[in-house]
N, C-alpha and C. Protein backbone atom coordinates (compact mmCIF):
# COMPACT_ATOMS: atom_id res chain seq x y z
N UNK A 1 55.17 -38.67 30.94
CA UNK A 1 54.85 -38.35 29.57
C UNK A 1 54.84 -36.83 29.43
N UNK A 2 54.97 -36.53 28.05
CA UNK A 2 55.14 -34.92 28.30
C UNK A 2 54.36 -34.90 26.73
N UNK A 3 53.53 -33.71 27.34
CA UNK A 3 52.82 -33.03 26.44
C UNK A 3 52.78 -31.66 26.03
N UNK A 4 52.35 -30.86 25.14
CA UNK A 4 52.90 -29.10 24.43
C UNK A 4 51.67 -28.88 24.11
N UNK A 5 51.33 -28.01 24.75
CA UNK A 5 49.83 -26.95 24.30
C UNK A 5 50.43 -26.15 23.59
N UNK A 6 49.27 -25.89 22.61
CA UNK A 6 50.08 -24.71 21.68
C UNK A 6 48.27 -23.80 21.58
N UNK A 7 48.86 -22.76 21.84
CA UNK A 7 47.60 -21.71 21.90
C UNK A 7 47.83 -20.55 20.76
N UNK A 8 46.93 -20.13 20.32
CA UNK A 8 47.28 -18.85 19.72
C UNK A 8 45.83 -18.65 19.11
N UNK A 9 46.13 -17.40 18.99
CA UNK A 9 44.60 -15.99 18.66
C UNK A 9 43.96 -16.81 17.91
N UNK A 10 42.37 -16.37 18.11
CA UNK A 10 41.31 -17.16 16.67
C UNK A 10 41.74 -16.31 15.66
N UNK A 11 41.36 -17.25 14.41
CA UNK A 11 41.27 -16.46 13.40
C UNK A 11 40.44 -14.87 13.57
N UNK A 12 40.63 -14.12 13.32
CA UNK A 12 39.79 -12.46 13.26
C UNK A 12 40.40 -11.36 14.70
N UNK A 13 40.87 -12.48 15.24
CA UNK A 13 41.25 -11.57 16.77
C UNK A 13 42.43 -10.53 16.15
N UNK A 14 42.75 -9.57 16.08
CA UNK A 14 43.86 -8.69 16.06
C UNK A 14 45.07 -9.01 17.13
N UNK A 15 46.38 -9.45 16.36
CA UNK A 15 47.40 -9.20 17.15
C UNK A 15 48.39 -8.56 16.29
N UNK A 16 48.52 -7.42 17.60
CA UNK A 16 49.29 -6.33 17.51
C UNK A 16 51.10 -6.53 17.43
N UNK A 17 51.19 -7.80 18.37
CA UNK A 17 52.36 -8.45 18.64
C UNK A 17 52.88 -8.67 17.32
N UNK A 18 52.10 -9.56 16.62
CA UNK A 18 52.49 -10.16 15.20
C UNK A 18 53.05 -9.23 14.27
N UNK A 19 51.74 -8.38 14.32
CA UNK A 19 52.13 -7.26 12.94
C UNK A 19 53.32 -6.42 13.59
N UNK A 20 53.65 -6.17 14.68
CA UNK A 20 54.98 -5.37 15.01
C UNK A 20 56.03 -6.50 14.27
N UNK A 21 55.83 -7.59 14.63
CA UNK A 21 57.38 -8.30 14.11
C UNK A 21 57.09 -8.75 13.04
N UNK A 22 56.09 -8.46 12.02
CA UNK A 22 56.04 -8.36 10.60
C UNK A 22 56.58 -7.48 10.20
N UNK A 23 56.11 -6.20 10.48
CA UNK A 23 56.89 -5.05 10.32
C UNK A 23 57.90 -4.92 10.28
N UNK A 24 59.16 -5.39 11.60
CA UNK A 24 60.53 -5.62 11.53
C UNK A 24 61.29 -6.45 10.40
N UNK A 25 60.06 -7.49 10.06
CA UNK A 25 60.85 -8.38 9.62
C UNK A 25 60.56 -7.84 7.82
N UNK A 26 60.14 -6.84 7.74
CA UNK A 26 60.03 -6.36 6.77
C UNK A 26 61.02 -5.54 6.17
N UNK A 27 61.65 -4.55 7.66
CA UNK A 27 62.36 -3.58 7.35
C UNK A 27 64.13 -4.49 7.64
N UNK A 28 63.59 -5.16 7.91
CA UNK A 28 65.10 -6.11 8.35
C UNK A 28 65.08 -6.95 6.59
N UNK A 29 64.68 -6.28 5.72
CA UNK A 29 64.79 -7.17 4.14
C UNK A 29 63.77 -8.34 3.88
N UNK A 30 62.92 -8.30 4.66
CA UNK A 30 62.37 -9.82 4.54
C UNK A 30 60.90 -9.56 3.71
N UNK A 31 61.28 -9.06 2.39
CA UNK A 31 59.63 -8.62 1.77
C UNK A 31 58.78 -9.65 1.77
N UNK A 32 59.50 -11.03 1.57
CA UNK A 32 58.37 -11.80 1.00
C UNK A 32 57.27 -12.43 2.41
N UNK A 33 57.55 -11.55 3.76
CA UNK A 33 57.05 -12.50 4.98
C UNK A 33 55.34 -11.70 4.45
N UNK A 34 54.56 -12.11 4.66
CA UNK A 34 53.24 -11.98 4.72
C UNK A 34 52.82 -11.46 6.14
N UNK A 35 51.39 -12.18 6.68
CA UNK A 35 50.69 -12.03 7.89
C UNK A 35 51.81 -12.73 8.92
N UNK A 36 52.20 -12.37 9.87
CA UNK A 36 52.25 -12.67 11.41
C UNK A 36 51.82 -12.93 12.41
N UNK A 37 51.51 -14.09 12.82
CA UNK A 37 50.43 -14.14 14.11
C UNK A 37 51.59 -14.98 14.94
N UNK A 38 51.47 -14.34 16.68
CA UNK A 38 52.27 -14.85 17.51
C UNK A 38 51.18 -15.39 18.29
N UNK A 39 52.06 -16.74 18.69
CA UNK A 39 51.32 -17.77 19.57
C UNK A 39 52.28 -17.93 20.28
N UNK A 40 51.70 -19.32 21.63
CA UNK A 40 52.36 -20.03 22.49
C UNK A 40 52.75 -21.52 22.64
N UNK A 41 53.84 -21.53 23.37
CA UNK A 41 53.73 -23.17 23.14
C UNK A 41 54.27 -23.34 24.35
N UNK A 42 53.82 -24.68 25.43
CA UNK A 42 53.82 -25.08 26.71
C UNK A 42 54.16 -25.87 26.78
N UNK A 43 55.20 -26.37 27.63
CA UNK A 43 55.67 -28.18 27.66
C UNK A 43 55.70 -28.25 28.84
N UNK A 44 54.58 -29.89 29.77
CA UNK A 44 54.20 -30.04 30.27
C UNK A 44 54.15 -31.42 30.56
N UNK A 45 55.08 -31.59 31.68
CA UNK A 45 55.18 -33.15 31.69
C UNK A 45 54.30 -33.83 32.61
N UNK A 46 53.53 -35.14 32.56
CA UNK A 46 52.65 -35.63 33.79
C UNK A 46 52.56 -36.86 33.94
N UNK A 47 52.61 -36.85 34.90
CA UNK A 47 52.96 -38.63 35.55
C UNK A 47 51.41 -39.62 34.93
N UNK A 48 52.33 -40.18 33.57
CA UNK A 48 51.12 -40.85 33.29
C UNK A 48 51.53 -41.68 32.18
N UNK A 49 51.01 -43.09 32.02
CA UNK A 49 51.23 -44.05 30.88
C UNK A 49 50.91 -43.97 29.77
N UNK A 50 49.66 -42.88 29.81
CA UNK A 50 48.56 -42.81 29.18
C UNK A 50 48.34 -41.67 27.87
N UNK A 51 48.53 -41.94 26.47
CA UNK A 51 48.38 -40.67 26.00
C UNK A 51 47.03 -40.00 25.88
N UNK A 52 45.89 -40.71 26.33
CA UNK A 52 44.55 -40.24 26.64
C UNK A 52 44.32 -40.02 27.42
N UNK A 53 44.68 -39.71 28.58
CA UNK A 53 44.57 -39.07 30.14
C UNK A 53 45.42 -38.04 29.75
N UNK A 54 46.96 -38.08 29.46
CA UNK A 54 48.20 -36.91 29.49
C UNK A 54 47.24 -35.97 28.23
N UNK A 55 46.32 -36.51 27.38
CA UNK A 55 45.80 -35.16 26.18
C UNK A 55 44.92 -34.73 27.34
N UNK A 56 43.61 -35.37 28.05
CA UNK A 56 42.38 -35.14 28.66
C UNK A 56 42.78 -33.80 29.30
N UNK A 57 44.22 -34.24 30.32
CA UNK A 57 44.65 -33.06 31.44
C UNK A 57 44.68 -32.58 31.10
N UNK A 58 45.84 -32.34 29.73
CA UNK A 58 45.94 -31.13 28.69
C UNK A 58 45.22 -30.17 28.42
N UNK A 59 44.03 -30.82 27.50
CA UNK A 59 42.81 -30.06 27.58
C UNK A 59 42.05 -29.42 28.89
N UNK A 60 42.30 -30.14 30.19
CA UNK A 60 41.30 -29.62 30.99
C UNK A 60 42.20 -28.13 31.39
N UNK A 61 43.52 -28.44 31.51
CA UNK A 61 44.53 -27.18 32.07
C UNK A 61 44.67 -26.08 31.26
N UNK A 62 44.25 -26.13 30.08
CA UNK A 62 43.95 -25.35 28.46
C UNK A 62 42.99 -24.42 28.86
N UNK A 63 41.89 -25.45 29.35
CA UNK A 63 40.39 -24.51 29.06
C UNK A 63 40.35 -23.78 31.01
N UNK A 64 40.98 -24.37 31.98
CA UNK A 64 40.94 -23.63 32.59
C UNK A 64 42.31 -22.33 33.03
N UNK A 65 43.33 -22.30 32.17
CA UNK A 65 43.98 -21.59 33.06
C UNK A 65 45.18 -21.27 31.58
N UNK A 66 45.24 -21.93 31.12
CA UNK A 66 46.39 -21.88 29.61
C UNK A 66 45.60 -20.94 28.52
N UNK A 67 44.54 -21.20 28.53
CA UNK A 67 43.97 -20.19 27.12
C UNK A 67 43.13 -19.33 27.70
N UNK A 68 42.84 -17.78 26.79
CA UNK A 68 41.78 -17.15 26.88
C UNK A 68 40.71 -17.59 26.01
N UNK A 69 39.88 -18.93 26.52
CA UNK A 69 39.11 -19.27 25.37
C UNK A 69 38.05 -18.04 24.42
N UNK A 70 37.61 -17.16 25.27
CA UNK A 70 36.86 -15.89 24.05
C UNK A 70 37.99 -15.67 22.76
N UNK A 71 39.29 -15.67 23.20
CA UNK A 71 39.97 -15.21 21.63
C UNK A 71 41.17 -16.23 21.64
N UNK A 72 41.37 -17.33 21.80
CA UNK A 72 42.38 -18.14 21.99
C UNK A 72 41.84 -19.64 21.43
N UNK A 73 42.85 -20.10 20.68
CA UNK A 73 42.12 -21.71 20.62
C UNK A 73 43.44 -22.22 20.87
N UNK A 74 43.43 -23.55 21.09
CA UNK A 74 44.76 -24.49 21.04
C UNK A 74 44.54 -26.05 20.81
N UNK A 75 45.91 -26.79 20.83
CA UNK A 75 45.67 -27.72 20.40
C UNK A 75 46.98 -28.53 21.54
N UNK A 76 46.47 -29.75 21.75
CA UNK A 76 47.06 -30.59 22.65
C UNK A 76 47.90 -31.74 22.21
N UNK A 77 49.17 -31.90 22.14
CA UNK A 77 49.47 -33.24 21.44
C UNK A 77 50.94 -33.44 22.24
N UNK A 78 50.72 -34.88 22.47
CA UNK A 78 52.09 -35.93 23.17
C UNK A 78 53.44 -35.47 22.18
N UNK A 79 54.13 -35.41 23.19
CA UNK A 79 55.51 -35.32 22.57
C UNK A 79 56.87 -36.07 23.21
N UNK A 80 56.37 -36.62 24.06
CA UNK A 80 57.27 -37.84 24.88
C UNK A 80 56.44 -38.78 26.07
């Protein structure tokens, strides 16, 4: 089964990343883009039947080693 963490900044955290490629995408014609926030996304396959064990791992591999939980949140969901 394969599952995709997707992480990215809490709301209030400053990323610097984002607003640089807001910026570009500003000067590259693109007035109408707003805020920018860059995140991640993980695909992660695991030997399992189960889409409640393949989320559980998810989550446990999230909170220990995939996110900076102080400024990071994410979210876990099956995708095969």
């Amino acid at each position: 089964m394969k599952i995709r963490v997707d992480v990215k900044l809490k709301p209030g955290v400053l990323d610097p990343q984002g607003r640089a490629v807001g910026q570009a995408l500003h000067s590259l014609g693109f007035a109408e883009v707003g805020e920018v926030r860059i995140g991640k996304s993980i695909e992660i396959d695991i030997d399992t039947t189960s889409q409640e064990v393949a989320v559980s791992k998810g989550r446990e591999m999230a909170q220990k080693l995939l996110a900076n939980l102080v400024i990071e949140s994410f979210e876990v969901s099956v995708i095969g």
